[in-house]
C-alpha atoms as a PDB file:
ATOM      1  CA  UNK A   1     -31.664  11.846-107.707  1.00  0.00           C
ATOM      2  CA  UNK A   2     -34.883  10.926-109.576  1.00  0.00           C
ATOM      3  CA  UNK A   3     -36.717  11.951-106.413  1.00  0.00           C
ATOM      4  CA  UNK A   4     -37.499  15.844-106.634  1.00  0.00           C
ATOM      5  CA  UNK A   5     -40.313  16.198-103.789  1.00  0.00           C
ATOM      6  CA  UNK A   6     -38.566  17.701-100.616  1.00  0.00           C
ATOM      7  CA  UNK A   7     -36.172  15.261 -98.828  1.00  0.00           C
ATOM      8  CA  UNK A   8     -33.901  16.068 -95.639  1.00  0.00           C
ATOM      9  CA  UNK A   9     -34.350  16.445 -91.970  1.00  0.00           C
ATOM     10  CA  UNK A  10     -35.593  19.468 -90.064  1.00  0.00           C
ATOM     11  CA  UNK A  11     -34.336  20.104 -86.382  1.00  0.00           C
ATOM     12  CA  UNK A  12     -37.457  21.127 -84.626  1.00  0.00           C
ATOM     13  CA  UNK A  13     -37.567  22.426 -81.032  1.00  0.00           C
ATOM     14  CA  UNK A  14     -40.438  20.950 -79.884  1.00  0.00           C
ATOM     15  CA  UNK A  15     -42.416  22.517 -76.914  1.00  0.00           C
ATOM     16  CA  UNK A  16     -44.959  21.037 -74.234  1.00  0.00           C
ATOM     17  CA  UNK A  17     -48.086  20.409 -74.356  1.00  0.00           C
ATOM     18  CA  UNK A  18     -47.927  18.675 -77.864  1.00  0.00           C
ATOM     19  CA  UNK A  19     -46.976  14.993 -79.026  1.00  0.00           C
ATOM     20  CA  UNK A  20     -44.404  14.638 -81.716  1.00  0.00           C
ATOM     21  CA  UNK A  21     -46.854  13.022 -83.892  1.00  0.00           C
ATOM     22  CA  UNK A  22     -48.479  16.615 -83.503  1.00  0.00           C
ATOM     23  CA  UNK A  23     -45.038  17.647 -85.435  1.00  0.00           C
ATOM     24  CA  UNK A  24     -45.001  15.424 -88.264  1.00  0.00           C
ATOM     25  CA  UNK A  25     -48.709  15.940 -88.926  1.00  0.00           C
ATOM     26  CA  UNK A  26     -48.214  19.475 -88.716  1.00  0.00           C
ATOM     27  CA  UNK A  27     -45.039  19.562 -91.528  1.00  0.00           C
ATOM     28  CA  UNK A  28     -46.599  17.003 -93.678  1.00  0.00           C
ATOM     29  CA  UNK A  29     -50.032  19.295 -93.971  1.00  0.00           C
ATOM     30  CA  UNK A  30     -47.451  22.161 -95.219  1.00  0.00           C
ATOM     31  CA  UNK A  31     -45.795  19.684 -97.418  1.00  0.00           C
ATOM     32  CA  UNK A  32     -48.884  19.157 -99.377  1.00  0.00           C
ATOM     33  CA  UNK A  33     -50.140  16.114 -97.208  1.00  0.00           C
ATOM     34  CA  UNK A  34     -50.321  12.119 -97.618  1.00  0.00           C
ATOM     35  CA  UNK A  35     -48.179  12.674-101.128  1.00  0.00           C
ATOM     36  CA  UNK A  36     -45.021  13.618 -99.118  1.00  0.00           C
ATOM     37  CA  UNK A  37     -43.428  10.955 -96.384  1.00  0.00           C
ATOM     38  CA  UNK A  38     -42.670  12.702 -92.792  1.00  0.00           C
ATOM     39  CA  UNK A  39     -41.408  10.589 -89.729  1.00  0.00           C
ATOM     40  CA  UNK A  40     -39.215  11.432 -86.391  1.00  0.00           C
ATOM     41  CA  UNK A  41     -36.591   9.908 -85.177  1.00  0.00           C
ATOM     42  CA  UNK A  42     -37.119   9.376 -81.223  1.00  0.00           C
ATOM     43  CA  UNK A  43     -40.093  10.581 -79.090  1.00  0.00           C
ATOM     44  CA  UNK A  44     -40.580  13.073 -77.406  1.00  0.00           C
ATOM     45  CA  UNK A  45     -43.424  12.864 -75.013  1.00  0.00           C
ATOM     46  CA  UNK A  46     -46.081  15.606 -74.472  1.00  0.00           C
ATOM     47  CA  UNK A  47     -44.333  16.932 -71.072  1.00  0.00           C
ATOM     48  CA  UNK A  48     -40.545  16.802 -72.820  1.00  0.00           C
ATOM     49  CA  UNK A  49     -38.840  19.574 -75.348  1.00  0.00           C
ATOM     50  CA  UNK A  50     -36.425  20.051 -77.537  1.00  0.00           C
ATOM     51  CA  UNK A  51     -34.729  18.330 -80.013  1.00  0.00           C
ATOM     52  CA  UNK A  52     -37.466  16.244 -82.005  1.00  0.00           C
ATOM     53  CA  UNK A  53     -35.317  15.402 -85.572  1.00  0.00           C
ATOM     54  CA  UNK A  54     -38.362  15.328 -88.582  1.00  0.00           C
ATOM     55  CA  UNK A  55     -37.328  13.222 -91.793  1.00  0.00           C
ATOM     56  CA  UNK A  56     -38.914  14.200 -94.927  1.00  0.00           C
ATOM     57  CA  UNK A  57     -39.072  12.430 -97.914  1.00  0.00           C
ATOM     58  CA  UNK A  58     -35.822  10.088 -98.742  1.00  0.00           C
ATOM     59  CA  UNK A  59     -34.868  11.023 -95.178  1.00  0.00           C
ATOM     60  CA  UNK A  60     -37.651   8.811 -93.663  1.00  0.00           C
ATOM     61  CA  UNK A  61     -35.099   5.635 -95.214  1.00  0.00           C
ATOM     62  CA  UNK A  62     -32.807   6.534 -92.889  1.00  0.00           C
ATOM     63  CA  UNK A  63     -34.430   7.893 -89.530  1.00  0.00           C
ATOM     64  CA  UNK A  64     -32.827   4.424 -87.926  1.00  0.00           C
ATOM     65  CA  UNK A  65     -29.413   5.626 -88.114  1.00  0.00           C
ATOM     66  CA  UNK A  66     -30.665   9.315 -86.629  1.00  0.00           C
ATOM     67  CA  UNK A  67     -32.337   6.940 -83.765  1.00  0.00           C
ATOM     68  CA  UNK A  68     -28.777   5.036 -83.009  1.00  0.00           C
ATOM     69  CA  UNK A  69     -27.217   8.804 -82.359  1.00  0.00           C
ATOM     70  CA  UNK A  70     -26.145   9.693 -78.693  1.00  0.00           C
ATOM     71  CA  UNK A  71     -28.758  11.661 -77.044  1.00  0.00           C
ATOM     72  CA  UNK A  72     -28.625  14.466 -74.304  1.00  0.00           C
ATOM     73  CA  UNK A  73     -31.183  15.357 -71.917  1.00  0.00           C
ATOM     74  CA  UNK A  74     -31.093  18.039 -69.260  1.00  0.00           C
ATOM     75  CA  UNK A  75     -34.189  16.212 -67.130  1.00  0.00           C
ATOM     76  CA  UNK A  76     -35.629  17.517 -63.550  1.00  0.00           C
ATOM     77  CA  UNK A  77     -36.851  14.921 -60.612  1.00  0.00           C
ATOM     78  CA  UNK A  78     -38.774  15.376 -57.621  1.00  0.00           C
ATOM     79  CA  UNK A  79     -37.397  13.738 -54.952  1.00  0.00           C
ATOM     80  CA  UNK A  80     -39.679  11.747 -52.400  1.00  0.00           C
ATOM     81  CA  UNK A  81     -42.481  11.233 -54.820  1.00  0.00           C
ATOM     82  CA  UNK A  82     -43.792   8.040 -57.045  1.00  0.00           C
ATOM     83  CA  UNK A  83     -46.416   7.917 -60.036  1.00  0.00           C
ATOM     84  CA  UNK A  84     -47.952   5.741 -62.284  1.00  0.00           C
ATOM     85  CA  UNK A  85     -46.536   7.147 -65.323  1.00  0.00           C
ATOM     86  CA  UNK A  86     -43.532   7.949 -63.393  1.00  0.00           C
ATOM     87  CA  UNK A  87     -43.114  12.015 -64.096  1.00  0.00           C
ATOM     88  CA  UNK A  88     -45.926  14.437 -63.275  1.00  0.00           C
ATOM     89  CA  UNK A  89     -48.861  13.463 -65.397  1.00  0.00           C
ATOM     90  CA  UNK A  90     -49.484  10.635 -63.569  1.00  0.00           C
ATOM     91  CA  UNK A  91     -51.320  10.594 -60.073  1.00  0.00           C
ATOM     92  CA  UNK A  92     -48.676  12.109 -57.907  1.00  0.00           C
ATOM     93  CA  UNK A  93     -48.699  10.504 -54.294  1.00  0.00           C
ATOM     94  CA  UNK A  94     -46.035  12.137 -51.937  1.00  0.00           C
ATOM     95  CA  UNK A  95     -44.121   9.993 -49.454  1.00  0.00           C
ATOM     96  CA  UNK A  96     -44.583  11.293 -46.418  1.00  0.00           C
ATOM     97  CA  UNK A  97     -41.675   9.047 -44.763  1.00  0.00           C
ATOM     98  CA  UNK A  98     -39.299   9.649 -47.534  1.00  0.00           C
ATOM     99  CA  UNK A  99     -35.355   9.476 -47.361  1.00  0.00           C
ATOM    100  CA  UNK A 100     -34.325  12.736 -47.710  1.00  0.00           C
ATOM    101  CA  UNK A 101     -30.190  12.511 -49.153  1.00  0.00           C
ATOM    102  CA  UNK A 102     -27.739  14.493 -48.887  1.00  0.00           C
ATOM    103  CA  UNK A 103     -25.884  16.191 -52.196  1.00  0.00           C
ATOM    104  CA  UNK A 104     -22.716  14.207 -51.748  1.00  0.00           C
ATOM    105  CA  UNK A 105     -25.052  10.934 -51.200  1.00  0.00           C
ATOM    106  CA  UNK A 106     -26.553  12.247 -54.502  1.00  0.00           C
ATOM    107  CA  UNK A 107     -23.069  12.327 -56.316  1.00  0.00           C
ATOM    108  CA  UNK A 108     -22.072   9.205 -55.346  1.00  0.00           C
ATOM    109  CA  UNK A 109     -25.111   6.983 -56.112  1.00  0.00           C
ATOM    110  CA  UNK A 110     -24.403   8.230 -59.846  1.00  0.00           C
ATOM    111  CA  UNK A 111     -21.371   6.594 -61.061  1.00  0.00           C
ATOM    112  CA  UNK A 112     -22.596   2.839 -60.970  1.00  0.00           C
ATOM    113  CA  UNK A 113     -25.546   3.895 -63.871  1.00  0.00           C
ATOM    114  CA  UNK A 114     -23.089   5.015 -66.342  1.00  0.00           C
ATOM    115  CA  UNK A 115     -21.810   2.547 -69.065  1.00  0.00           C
ATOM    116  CA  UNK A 116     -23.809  -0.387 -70.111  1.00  0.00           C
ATOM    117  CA  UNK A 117     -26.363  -1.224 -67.424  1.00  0.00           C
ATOM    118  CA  UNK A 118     -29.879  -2.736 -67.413  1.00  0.00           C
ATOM    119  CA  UNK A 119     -33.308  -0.925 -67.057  1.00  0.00           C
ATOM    120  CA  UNK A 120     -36.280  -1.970 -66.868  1.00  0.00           C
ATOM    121  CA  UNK A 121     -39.322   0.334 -69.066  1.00  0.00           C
ATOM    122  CA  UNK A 122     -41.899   2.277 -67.413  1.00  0.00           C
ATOM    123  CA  UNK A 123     -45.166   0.421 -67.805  1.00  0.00           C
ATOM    124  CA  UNK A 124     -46.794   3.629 -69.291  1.00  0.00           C
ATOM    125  CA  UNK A 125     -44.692   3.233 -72.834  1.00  0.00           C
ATOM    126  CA  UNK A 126     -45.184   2.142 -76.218  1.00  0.00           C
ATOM    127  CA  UNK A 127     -43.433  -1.023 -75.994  1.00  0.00           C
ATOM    128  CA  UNK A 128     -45.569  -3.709 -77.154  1.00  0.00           C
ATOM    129  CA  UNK A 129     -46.994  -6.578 -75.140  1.00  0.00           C
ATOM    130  CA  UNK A 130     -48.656  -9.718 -77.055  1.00  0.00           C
ATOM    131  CA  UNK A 131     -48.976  -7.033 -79.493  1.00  0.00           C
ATOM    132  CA  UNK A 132     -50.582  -4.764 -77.256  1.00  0.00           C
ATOM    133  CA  UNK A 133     -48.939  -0.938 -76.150  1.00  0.00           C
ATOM    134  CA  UNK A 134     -47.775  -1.730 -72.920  1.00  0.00           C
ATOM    135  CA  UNK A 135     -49.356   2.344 -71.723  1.00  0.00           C
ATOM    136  CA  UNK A 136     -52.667   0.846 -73.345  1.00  0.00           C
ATOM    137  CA  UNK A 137     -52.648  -2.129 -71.338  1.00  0.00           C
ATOM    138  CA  UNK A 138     -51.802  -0.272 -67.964  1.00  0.00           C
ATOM    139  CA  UNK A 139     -54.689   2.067 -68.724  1.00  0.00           C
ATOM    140  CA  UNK A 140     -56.957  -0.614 -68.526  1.00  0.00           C
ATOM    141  CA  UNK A 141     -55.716  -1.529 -65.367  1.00  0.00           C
ATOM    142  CA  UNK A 142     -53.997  -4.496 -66.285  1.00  0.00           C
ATOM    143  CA  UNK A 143     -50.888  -5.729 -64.803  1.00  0.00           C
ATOM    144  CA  UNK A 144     -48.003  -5.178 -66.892  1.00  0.00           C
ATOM    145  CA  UNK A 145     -44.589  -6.874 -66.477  1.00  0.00           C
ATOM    146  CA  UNK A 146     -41.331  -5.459 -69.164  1.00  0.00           C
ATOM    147  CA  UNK A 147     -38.071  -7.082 -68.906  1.00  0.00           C
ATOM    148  CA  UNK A 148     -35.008  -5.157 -68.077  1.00  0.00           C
ATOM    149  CA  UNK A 149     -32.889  -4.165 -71.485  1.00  0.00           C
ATOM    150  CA  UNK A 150     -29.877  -2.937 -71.986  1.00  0.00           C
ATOM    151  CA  UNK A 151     -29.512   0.434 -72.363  1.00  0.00           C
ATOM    152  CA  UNK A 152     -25.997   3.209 -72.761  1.00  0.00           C
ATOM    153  CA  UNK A 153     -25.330   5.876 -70.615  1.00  0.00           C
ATOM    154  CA  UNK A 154     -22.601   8.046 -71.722  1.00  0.00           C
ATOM    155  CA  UNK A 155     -22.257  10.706 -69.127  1.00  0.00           C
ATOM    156  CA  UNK A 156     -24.477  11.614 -65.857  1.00  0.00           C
ATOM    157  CA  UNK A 157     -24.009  14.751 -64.023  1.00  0.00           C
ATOM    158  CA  UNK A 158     -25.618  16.534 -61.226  1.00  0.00           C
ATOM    159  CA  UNK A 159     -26.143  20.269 -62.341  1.00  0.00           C
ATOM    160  CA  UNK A 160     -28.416  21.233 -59.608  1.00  0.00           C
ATOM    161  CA  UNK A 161     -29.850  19.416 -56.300  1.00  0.00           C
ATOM    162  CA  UNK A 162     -32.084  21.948 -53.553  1.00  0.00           C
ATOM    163  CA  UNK A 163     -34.595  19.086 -52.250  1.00  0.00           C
ATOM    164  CA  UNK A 164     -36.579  17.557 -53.417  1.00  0.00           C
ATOM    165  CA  UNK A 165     -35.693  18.984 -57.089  1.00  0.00           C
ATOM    166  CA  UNK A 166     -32.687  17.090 -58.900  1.00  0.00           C
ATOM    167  CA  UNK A 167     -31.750  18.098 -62.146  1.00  0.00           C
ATOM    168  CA  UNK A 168     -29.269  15.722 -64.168  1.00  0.00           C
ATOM    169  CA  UNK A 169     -27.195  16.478 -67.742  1.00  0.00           C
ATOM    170  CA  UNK A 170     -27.479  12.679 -69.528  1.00  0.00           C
ATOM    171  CA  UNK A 171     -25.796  11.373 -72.363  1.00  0.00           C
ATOM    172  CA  UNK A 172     -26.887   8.255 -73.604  1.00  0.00           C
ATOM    173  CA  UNK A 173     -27.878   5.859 -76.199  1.00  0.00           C
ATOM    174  CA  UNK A 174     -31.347   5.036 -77.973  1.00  0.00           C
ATOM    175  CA  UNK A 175     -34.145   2.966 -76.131  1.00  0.00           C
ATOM    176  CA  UNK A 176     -33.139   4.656 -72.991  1.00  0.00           C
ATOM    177  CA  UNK A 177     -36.230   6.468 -70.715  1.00  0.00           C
ATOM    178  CA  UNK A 178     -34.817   9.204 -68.832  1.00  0.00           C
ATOM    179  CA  UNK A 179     -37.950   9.157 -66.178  1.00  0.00           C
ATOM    180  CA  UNK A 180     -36.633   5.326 -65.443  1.00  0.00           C
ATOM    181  CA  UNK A 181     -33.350   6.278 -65.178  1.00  0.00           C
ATOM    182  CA  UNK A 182     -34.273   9.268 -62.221  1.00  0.00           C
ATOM    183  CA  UNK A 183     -36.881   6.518 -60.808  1.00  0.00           C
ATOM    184  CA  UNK A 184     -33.796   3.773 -60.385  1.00  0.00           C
ATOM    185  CA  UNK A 185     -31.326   6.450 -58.837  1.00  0.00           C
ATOM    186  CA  UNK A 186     -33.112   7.680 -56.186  1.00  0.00           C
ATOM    187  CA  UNK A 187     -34.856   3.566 -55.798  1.00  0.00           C
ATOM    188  CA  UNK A 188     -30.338   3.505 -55.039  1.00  0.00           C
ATOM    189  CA  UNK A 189     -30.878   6.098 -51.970  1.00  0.00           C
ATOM    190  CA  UNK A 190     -33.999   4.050 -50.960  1.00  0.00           C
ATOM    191  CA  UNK A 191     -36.450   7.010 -51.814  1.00  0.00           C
ATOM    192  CA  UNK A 192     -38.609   7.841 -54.877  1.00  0.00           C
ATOM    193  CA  UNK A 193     -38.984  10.178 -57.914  1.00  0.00           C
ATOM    194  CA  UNK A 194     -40.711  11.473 -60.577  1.00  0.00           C
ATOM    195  CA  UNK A 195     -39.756  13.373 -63.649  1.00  0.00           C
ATOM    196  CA  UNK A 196     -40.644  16.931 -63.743  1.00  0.00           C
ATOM    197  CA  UNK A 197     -39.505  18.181 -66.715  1.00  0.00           C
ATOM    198  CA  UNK A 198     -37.234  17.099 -69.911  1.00  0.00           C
ATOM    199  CA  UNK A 199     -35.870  18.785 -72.447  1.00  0.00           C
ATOM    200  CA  UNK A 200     -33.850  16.892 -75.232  1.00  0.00           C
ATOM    201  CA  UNK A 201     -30.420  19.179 -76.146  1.00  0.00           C
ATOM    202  CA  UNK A 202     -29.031  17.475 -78.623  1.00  0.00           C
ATOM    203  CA  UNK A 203     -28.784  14.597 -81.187  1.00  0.00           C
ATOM    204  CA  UNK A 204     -26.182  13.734 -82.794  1.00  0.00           C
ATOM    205  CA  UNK A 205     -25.392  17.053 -84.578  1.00  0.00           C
ATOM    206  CA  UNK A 206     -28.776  18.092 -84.210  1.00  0.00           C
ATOM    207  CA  UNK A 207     -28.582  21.040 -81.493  1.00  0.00           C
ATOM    208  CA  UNK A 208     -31.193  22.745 -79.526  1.00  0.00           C
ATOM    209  CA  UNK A 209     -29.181  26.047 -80.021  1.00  0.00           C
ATOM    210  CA  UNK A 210     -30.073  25.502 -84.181  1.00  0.00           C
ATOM    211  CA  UNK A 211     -33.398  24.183 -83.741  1.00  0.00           C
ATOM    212  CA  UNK A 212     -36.695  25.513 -85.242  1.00  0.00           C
ATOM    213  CA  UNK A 213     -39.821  26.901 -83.855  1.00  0.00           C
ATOM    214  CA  UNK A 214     -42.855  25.682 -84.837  1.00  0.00           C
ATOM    215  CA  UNK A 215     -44.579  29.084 -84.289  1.00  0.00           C
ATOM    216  CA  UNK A 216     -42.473  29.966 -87.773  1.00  0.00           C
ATOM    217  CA  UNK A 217     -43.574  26.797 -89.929  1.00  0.00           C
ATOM    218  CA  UNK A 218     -44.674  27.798 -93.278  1.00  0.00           C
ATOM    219  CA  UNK A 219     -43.734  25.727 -96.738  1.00  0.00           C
ATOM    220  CA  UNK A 220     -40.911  28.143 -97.365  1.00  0.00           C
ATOM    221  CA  UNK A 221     -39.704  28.093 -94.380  1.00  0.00           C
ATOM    222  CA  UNK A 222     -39.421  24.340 -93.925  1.00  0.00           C
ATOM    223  CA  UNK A 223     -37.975  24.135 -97.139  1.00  0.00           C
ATOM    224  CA  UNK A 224     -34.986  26.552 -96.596  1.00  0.00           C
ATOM    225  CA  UNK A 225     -34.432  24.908 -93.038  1.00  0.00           C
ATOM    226  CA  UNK A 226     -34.073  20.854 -94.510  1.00  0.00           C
ATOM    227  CA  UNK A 227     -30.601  19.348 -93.382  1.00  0.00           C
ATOM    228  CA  UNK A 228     -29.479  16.915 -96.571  1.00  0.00           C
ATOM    229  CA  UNK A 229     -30.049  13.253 -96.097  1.00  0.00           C
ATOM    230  CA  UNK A 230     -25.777  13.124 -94.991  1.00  0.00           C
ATOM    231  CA  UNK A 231     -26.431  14.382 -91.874  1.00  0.00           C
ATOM    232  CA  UNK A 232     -28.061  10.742 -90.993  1.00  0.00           C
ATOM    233  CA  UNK A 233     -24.369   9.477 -91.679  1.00  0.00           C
ATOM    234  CA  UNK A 234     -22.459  11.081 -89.584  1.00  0.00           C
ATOM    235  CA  UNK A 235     -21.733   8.244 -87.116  1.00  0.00           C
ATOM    236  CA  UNK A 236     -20.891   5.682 -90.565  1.00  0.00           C
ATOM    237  CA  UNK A 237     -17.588   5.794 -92.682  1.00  0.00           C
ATOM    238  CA  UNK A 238     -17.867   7.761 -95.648  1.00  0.00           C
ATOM    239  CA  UNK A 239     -16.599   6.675 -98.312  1.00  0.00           C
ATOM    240  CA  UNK A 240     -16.491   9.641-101.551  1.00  0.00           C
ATOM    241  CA  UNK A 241     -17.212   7.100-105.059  1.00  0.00           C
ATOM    242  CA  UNK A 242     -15.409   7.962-108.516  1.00  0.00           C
ATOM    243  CA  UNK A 243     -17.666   8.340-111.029  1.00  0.00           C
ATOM    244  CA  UNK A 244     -17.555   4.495-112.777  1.00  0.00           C
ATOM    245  CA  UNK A 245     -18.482   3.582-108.976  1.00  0.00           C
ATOM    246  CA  UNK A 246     -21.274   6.359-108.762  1.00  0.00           C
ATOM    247  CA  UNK A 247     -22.671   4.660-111.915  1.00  0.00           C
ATOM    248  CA  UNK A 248     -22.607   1.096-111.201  1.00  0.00           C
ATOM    249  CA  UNK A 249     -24.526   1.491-108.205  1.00  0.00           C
ATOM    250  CA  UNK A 250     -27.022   3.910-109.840  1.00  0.00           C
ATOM    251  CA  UNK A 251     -28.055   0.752-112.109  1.00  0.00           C
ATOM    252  CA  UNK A 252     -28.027  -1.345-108.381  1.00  0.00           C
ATOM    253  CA  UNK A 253     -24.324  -2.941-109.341  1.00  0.00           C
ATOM    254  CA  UNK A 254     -22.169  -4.480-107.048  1.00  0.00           C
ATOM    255  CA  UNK A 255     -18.730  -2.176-106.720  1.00  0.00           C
ATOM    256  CA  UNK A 256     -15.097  -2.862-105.267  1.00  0.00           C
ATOM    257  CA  UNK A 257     -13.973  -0.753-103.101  1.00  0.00           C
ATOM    258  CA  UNK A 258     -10.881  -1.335-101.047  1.00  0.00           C
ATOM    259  CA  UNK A 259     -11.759  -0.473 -96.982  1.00  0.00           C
ATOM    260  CA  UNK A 260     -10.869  -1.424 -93.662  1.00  0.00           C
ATOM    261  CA  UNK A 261     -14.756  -1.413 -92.706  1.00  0.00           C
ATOM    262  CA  UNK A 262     -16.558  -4.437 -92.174  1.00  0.00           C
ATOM    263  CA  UNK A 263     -20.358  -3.973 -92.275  1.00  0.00           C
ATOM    264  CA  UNK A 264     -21.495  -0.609 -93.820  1.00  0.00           C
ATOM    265  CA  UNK A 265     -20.486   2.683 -94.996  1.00  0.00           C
ATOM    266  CA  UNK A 266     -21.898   6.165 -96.472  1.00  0.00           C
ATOM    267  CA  UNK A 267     -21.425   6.353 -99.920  1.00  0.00           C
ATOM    268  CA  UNK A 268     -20.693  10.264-100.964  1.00  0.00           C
ATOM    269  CA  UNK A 269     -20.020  11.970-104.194  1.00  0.00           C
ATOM    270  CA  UNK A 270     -17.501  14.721-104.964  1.00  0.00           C
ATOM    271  CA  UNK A 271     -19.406  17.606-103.258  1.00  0.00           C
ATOM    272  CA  UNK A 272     -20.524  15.386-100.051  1.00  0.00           C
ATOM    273  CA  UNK A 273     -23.671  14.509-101.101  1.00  0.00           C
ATOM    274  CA  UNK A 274     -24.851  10.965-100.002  1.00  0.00           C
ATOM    275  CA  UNK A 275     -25.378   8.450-102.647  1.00  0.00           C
ATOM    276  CA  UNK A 276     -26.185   5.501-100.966  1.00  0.00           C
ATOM    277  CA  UNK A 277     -25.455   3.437 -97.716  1.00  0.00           C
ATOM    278  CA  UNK A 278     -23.386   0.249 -98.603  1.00  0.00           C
ATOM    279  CA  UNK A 279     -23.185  -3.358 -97.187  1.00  0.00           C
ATOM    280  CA  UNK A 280     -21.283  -6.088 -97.737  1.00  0.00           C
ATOM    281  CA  UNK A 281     -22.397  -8.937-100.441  1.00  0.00           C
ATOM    282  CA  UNK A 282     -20.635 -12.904 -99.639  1.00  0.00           C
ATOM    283  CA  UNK A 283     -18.430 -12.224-102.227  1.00  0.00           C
ATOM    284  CA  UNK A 284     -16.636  -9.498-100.882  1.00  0.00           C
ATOM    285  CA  UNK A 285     -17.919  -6.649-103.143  1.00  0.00           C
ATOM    286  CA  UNK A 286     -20.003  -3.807-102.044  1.00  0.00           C
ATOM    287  CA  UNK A 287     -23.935  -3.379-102.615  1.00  0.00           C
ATOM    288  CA  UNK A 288     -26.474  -0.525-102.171  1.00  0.00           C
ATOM    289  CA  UNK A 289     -28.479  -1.464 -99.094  1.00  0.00           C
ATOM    290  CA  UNK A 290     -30.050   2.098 -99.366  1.00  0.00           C
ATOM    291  CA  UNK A 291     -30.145   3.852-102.637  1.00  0.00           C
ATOM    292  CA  UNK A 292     -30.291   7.750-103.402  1.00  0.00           C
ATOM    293  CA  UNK A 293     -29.060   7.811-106.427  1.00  0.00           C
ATOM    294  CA  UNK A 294     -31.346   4.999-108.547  1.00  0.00           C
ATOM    295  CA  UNK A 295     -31.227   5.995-112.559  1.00  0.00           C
ATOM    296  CA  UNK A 296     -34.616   7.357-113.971  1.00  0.00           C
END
């Protein structure tokens, strides 16, 4: 690569009590400021932990494929409850009338929201509105209608239920809001909740268990800690070039390659390293739709 300011992805454990803007701010001040890209792929809110994946450098090209990773979230409800915001840092009114369920009425209202189903956004989020944040809009005190979307759930399972606290294991795709999710579940068993507490295990193969500690940031550290750009591929074919491909596509070139895949894969050289992502041109050949390799 031409490109020899720090590039990768750092698996940060993000705590409470910060945003994850907070994060990148924070990483690109050690990586000598403005000069160096830093972006995340996926939120975390203030309230939520964990997992918050930082891309540095070249790895900011491909935070979209990080984003499209399955997600898991170990999240906590309150049972009984409703909020504005829909988790805890919203005004918290208590229903004094509430359905309380049982745990086996708990267990089975969970099956129908795995696989493909439709939610509908909380109205504090950042989806946009007439070009408006719908949370900025709702602050104002302006009503605030989001369509439902289609969202993935992988897996739901009920680790732990002593009312009114439910806490769910959830595997599922992007654009998905957790705090909707526990708000539509118990909306199923005709009470209410909020979201207590989130913390984000796992995307892709970025782990809590691995993850970093801001308390430890320092230049050196970061810099020993960056994942290569690859790890944003893991989900694509990859493809390893020879090295008449590896140089066509340096110079931009169009390259043969014979696959099975029909849209894109990960280009790699000999040692793993990624190269480019590919797409398919009309005529069949292959093209750099993202290229880490360009010649100097």
């Amino acid at each position: 690569m031409s490109d020899k300011s720090p590039s990768g992805f750092l698996n940060v454990n993000k705590p409470a009590g910060v945003t994850s803007r907070d994060i990148v701010n924070q990483v690109q001040r050690l990586f000598g400021g403005r000069r160096t890209k830093v972006g995340h792929a996926g939120t975390l809110d203030p309230l939520a932990t964990g997992v918050l994946v930082v891309a540095v450098g070249q790895a900011t090209r491909l935070v979209e494929y990080v984003q499209q990773m399955r997600k898991t979230y170990v999240a906590k409800f309150l049972l009984g409850r409703h909020s504005d915001t829909e988790d805890i840092e919203g005004t918290v009114v208590e229903q004094s009338d509430a359905t309380v369920p049982s745990e086996a009425e708990l267990r089975y209202s969970l099956p129908p929201f795995v696989g493909q189903i439709l939610q509908r956004p909380p109205v504090y989020s950042a989806l946009k509105v007439n070009g408006q944040r719908a949370y900025a809009l709702a602050r104002k005190g302006e009503s605030v209608q989001l369509d439902a979307r289609p969202i993935q759930i992988y897996s739901l399972e009920l680790e732990r239920f002593q009312y009114p606290e439910m806490q769910l294991r959830i595997e599922c795709g992007s654009g998905t809001y957790v705090r909707s999710l526990g708000r539509d579940i118990a909306e199923s068993l005709r009470t209410s909740a909020i979201m207590s507490e989130l913390v984000r295990t796992q995307i892709g193969a970025f782990h809590q268990s691995n993850s970093l500690d801001p308390l430890l940031f320092s230049p050196g550290y970061l810099q020993s800690h960056l994942q290569p750009l690859v790890m944003a591929t893991n989900e694509l074919t990859q493809i390893p070039l020879d090295s008449h491909q590896q140089h066509e596509i340096q110079f931009g070139r169009s390259i043969s390659v014979q696959t099975h895949v029909q849209d894109e894969f990960a280009a790699l050289d000999a040692n793993g390293h990624l190269l480019a992502i590919m797409d398919r041109s009309q005529s069949g050949h292959w093209r750099p739709k993202k290229n880490f390799c360009v010649a100097d």
